[in-house]
N, C-alpha and C. Protein backbone atom coordinates (compact mmCIF):
# COMPACT_ATOMS: atom_id res chain seq x y z
N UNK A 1 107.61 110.22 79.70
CA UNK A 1 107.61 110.73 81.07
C UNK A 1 108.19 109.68 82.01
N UNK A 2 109.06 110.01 82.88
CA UNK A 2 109.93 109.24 83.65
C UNK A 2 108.49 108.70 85.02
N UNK A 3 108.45 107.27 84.97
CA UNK A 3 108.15 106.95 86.40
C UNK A 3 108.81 106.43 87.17
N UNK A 4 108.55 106.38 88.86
CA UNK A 4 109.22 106.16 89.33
C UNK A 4 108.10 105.22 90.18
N UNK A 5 109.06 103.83 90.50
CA UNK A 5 107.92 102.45 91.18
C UNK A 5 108.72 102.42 92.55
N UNK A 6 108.00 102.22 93.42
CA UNK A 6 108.72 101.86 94.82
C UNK A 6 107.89 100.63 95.01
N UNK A 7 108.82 99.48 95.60
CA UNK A 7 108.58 97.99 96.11
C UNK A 7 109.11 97.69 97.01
N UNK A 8 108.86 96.71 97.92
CA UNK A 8 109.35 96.31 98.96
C UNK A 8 108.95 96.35 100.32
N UNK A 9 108.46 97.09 100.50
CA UNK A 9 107.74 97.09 101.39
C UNK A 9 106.69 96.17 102.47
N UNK A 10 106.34 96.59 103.77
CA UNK A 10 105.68 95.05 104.62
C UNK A 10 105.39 95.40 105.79
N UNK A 11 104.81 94.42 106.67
CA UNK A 11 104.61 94.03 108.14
C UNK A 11 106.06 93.62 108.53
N UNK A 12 106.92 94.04 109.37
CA UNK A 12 107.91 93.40 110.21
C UNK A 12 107.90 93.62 111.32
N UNK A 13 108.55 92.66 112.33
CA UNK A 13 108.51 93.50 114.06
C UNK A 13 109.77 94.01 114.03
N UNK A 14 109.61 94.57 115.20
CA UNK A 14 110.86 95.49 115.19
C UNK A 14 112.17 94.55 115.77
N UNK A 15 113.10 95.35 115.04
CA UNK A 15 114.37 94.45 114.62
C UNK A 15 114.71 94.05 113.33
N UNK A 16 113.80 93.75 113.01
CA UNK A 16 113.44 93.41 111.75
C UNK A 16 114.19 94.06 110.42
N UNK A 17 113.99 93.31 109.28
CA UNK A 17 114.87 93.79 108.18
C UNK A 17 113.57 94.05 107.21
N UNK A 18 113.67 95.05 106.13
CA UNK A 18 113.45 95.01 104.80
C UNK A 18 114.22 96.09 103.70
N UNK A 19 114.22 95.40 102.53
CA UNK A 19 114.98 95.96 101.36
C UNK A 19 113.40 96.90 100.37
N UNK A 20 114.15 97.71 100.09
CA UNK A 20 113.05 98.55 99.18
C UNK A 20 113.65 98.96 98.07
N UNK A 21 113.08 98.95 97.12
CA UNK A 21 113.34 99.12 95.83
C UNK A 21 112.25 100.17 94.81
N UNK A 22 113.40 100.99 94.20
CA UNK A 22 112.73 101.90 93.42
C UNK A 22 113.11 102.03 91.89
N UNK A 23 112.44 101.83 91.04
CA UNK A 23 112.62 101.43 89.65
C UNK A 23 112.22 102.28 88.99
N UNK A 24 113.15 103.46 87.66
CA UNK A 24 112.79 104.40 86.88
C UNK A 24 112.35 103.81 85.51
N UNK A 25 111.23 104.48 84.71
CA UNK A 25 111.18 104.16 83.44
C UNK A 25 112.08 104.56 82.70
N UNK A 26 112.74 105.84 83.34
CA UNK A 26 113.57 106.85 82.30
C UNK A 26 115.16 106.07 83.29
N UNK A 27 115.84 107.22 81.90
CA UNK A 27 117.46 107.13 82.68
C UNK A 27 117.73 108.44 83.28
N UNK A 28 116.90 108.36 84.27
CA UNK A 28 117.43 109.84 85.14
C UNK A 28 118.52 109.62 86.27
N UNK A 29 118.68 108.44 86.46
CA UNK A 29 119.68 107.97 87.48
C UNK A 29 120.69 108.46 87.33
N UNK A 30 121.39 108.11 86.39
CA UNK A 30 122.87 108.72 85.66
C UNK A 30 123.30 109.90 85.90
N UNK A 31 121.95 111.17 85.74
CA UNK A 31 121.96 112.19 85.80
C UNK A 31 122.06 112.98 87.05
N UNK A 32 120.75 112.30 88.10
CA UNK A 32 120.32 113.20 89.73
C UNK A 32 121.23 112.13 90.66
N UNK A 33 121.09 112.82 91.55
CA UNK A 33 121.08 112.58 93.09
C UNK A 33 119.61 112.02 93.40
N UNK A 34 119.54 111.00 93.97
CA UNK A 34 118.70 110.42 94.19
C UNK A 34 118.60 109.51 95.52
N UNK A 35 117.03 110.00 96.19
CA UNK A 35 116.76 109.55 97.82
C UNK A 35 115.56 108.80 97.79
N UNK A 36 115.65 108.41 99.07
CA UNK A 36 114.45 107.80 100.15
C UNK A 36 113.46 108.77 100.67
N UNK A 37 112.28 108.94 100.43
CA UNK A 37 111.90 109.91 101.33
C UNK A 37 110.74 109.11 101.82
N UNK A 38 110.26 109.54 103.23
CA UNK A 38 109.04 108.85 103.96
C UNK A 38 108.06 110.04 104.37
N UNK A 39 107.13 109.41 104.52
CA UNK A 39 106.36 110.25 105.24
C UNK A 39 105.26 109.69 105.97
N UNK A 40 105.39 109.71 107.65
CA UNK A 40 104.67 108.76 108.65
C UNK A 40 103.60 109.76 108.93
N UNK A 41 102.27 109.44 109.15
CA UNK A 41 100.70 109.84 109.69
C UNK A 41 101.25 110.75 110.57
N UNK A 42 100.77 112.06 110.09
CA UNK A 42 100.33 113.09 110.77
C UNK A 42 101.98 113.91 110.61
N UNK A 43 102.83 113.74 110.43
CA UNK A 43 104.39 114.14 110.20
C UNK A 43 104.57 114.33 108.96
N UNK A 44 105.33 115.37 108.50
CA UNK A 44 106.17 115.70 107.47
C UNK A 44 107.06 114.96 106.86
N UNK A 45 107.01 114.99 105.00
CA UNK A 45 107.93 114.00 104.18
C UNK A 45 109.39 114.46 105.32
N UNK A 46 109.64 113.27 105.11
CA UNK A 46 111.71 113.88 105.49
C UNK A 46 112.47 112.85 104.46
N UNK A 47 113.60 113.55 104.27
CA UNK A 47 114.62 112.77 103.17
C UNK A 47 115.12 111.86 104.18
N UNK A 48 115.57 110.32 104.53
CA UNK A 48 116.14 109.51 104.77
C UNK A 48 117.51 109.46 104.61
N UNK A 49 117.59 109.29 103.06
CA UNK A 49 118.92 108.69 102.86
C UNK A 49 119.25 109.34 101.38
N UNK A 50 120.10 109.67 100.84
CA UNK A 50 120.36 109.92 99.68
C UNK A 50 121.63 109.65 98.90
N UNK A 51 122.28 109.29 98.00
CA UNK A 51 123.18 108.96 96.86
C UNK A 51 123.34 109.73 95.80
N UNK A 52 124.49 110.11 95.75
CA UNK A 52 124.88 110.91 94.58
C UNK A 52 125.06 110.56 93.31
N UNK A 53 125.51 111.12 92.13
CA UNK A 53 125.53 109.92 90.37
C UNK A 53 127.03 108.84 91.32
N UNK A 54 127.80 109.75 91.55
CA UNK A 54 129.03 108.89 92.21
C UNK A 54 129.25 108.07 93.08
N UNK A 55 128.09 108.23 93.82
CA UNK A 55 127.50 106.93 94.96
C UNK A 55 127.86 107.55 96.19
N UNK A 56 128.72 108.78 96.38
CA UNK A 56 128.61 109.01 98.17
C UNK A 56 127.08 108.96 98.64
N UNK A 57 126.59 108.76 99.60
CA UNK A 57 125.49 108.48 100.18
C UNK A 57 125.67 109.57 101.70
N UNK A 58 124.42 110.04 102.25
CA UNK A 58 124.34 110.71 103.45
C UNK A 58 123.07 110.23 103.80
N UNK A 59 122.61 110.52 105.26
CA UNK A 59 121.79 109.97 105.78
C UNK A 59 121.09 110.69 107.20
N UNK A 60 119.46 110.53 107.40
CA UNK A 60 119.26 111.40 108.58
C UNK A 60 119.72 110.75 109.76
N UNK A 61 120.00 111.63 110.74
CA UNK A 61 120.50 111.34 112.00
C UNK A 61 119.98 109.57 112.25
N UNK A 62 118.25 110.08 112.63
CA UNK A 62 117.39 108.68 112.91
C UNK A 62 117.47 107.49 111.94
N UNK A 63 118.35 107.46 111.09
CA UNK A 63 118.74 106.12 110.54
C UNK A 63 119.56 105.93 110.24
N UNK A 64 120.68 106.53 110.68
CA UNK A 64 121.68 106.75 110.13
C UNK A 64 122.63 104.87 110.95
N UNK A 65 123.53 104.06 110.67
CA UNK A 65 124.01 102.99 110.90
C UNK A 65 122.75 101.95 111.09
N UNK A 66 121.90 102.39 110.74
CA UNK A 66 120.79 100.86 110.46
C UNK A 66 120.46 100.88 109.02
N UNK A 67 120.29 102.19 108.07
CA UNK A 67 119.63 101.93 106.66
C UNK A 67 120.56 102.08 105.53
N UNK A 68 120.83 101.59 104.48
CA UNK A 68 122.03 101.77 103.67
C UNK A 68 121.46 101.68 101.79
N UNK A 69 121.84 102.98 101.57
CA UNK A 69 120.83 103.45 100.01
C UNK A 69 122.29 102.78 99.10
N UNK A 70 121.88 102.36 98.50
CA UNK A 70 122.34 102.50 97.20
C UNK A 70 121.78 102.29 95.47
N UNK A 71 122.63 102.43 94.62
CA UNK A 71 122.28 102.39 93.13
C UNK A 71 122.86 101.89 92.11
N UNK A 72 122.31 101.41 90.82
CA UNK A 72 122.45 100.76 89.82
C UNK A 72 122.10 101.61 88.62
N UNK A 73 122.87 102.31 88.41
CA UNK A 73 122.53 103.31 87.55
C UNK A 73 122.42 102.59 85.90
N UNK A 74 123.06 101.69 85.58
CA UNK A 74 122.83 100.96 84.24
C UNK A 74 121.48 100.18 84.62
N UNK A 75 120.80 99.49 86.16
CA UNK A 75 119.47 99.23 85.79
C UNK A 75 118.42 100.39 86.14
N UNK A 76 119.07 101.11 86.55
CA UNK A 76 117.77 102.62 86.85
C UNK A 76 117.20 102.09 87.99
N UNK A 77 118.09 101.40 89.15
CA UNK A 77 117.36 101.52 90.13
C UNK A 77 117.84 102.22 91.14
N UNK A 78 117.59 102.15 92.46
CA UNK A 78 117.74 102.74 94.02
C UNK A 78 116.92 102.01 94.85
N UNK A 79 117.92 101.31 95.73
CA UNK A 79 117.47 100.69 96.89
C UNK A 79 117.51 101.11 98.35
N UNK A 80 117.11 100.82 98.97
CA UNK A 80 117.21 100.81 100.43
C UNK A 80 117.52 99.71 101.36
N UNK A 81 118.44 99.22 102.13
CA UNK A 81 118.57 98.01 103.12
C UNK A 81 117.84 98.90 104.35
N UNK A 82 116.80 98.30 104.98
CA UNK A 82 117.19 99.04 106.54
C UNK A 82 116.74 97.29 107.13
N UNK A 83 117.72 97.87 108.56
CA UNK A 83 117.97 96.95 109.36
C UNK A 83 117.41 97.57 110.78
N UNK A 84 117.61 96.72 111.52
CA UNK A 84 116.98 97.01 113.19
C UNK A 84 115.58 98.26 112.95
N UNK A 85 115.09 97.89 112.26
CA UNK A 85 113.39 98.63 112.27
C UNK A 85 113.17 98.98 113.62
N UNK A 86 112.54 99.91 113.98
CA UNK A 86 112.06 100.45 114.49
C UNK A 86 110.48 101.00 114.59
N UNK A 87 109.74 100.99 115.43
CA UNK A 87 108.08 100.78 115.34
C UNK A 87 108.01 102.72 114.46
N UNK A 88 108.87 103.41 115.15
CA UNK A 88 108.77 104.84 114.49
C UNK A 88 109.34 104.86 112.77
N UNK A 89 110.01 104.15 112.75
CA UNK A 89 110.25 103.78 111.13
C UNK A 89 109.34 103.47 110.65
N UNK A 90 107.85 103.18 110.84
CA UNK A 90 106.72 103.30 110.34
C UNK A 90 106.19 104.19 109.11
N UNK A 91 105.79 104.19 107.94
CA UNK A 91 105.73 105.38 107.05
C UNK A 91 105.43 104.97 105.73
N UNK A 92 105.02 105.70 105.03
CA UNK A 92 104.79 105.23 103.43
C UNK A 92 106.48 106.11 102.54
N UNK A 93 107.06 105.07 102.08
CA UNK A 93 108.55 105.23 101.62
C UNK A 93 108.49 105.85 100.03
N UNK A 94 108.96 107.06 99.72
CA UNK A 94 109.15 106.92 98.20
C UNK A 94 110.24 107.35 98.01
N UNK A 95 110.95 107.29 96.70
CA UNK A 95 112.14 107.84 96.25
C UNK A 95 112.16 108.68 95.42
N UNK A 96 112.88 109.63 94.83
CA UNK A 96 112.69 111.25 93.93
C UNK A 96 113.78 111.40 94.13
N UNK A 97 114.17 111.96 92.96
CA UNK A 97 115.51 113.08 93.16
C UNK A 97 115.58 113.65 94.38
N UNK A 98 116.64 114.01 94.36
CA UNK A 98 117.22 115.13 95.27
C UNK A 98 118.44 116.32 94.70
N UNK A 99 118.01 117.29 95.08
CA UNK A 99 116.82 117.64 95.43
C UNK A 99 115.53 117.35 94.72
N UNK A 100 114.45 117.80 95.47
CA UNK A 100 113.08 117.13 94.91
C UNK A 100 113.03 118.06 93.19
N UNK A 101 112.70 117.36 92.20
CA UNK A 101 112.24 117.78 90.82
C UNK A 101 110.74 118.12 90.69
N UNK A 102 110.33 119.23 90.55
CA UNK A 102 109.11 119.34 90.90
C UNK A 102 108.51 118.69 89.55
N UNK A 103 109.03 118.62 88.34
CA UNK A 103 108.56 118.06 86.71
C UNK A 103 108.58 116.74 87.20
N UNK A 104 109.08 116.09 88.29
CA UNK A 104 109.30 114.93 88.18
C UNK A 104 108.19 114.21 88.84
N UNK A 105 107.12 113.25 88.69
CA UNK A 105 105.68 112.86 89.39
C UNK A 105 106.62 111.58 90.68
N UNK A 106 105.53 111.77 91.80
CA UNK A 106 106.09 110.79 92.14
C UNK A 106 105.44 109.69 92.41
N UNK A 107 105.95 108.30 92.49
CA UNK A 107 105.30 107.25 92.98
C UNK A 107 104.51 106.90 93.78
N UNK A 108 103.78 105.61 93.84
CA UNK A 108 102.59 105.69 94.91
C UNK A 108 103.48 105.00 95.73
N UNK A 109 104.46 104.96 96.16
CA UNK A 109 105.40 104.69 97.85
C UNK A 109 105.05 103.36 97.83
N UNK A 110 105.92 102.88 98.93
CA UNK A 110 105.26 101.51 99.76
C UNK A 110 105.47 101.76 100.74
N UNK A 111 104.23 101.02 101.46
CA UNK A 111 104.40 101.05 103.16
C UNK A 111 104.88 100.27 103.93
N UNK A 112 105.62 100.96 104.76
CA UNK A 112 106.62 100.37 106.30
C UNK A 112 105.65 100.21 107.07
N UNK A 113 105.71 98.87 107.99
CA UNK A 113 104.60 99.23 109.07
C UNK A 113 105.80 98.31 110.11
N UNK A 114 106.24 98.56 111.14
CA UNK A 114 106.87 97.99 111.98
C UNK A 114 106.26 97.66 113.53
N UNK A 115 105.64 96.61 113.35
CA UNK A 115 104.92 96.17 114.58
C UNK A 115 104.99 95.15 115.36
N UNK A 116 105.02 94.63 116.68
CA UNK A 116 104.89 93.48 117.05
C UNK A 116 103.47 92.91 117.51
C-alpha cells in the first residue's frame, strides 16, 4: 500500500520561507498528477499547486508567484517552495494525487503556522 509522508513544515513570520516535502512508499509518481493540498481551521481542503508526470505545474490564484511545486519522480518525491508567507497561508499541508484517488490514504500533513 502506497504511503504518502509530508515534512517540512513550521513557525515562520510572515515573509518568511519554507520548503515542504512529500515522500511516496510506492512509485505512483511516474504515473499521477500530483498536488499540495491544505486545509486551514474552519475552511475547506483547496488544491494549491499541482504537477503533472511531465512537470507542467498550475496553481491557485492565492499563491500563485510566491509557491513553486515540483518533482522527482525517480525519488518519489513532491515538493513545495513557498515564499513571502502569509499569516492566511496558515493550514495543515498534504499532498495526493490529483485528481484526489479515493484508494489512495492520505498523510498526516504538516503544519504551516505563519505568525509574528
Amino acid at each position: 500500500q502506497v504511503q504518502l509522508v509530508e515534512s517540512g513544515g513550521g513557525l515562520v513570520q510572515p515573509g518568511g520561507s519554507l520548503r515542504l516535502s512529500c515522500a511516496a512508499s510506492g512509485s505512483i509518481f511516474p504515473i499521477y498528477a500530483m498536488g499540495w493540498y491544505r486545509r486551514a481551521p474552519g475552511k475547506q481542503r483547496e488544491l494549491v499547486a499541482s504537477i503533472t508526470r511531465s512537470g507542467s505545474t498550475n496553481y491557485a490564484d492565492s499563491v500563485k508567484g510566491r509557491f513553486t511545486i515540483s518533482r522527482d519522480n525517480a525519488k518519489n518525491t513532491v515538493s513545495l517552495q513557498m515564499n513571502s508567507l502569509k499569516p492566511e497561508d496558515t493550514a495543515v499541508y498534504y499532498c495526493h494525487a490529483v485528481p484526489i484517488l479515493p484508494a489512495l490514504s492520505w498523510g498526516q500533513g504538516t503544519q504551516v503556522t505563519v505568525s509574528s
